[in-house]
Protein backbone atom coordinates (compact mmCIF):
# COMPACT_ATOMS: atom_id res chain seq x y z
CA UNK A 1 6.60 -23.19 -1.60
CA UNK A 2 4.96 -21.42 -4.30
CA UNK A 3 1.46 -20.26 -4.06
CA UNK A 4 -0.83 -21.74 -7.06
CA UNK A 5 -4.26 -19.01 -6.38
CA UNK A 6 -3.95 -16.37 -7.52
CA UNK A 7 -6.57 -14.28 -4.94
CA UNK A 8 -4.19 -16.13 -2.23
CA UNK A 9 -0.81 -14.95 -4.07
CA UNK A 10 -2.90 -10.77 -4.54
CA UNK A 11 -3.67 -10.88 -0.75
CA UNK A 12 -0.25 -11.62 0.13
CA UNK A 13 1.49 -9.37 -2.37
CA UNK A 14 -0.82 -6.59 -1.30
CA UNK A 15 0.04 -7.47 2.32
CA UNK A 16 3.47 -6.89 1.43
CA UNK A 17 3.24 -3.80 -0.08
CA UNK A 18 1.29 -2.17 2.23
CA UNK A 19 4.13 -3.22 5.18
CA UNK A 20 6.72 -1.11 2.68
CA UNK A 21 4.81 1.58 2.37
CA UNK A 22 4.54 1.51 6.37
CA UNK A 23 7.97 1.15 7.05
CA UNK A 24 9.41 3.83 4.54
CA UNK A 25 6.66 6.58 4.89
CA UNK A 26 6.28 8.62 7.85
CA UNK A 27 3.85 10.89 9.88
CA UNK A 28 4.05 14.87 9.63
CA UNK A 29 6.60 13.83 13.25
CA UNK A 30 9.21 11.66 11.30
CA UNK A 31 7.60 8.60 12.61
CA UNK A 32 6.78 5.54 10.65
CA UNK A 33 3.41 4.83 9.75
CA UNK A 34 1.80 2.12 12.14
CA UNK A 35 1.58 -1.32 10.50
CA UNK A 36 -1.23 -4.06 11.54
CA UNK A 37 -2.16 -6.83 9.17
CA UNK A 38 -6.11 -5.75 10.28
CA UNK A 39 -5.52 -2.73 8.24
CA UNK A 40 -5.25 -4.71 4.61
CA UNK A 41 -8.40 -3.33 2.83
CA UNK A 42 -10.07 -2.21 5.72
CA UNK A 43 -11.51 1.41 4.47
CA UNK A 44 -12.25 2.49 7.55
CA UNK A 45 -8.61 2.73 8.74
CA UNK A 46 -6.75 5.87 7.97
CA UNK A 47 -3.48 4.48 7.32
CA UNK A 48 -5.05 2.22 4.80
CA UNK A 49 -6.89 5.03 3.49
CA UNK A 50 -3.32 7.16 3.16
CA UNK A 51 -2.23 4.28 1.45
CA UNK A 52 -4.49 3.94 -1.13
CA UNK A 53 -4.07 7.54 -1.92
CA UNK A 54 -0.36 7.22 -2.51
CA UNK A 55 -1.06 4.37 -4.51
CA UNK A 56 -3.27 6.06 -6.78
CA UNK A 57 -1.10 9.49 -6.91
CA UNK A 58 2.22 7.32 -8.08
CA UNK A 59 -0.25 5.40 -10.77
CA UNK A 60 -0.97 9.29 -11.86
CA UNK A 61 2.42 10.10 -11.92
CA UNK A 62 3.35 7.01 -14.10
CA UNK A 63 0.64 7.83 -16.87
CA UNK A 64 1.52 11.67 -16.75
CA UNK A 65 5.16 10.38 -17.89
CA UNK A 66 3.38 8.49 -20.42
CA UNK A 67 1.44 11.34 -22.13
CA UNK A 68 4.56 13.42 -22.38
C-alpha cells in the first residue's frame, strides 16, 4: 500500500530515519541510542536533539564537498 500525502509519507520517512540513526549510533558507553516513536520532533528530547545535530553536520559535510 502506497501512501498518496505527502505530510503522511515525510512523517513516516522521518520516523524511519530517526530509528537508523538510533540503532547505528551509540552513547560515549558503546550503547545504542534509545529509540521511542514520542521522540519524532519533540525538541525537548535530547536524543532528538543529537539527532538533528548529526543531521545538520552530514548536510555540512555534503556542501563542503561541493565547494571543493
Amino acid at each position: 500500500m502506497a501512501i498518496s500525502n505527502p505530510v503522511v509519507n515525510k512523517v513516516f520517512n522521518d520516523l524511519e530515519a530517526f530509528r537508523d540513526y538510533c540503532t547505528t549510533e551509540t552513547d560515549r558507553s558503546g550503547n545504542p541510542l534509545p529509540f521511542d516513536e514520542a521522540n519524532l520532533y519533540n525538541d525537548k528530547s535530547w536524543v532528538w536533539k543529537n539527532y538533528k545535530k548529526w543531521q545538520n553536520w552530514k548536510n555540512a559535510k555534503q556542501r563542503a564537498r561541493g565547494r571543493k
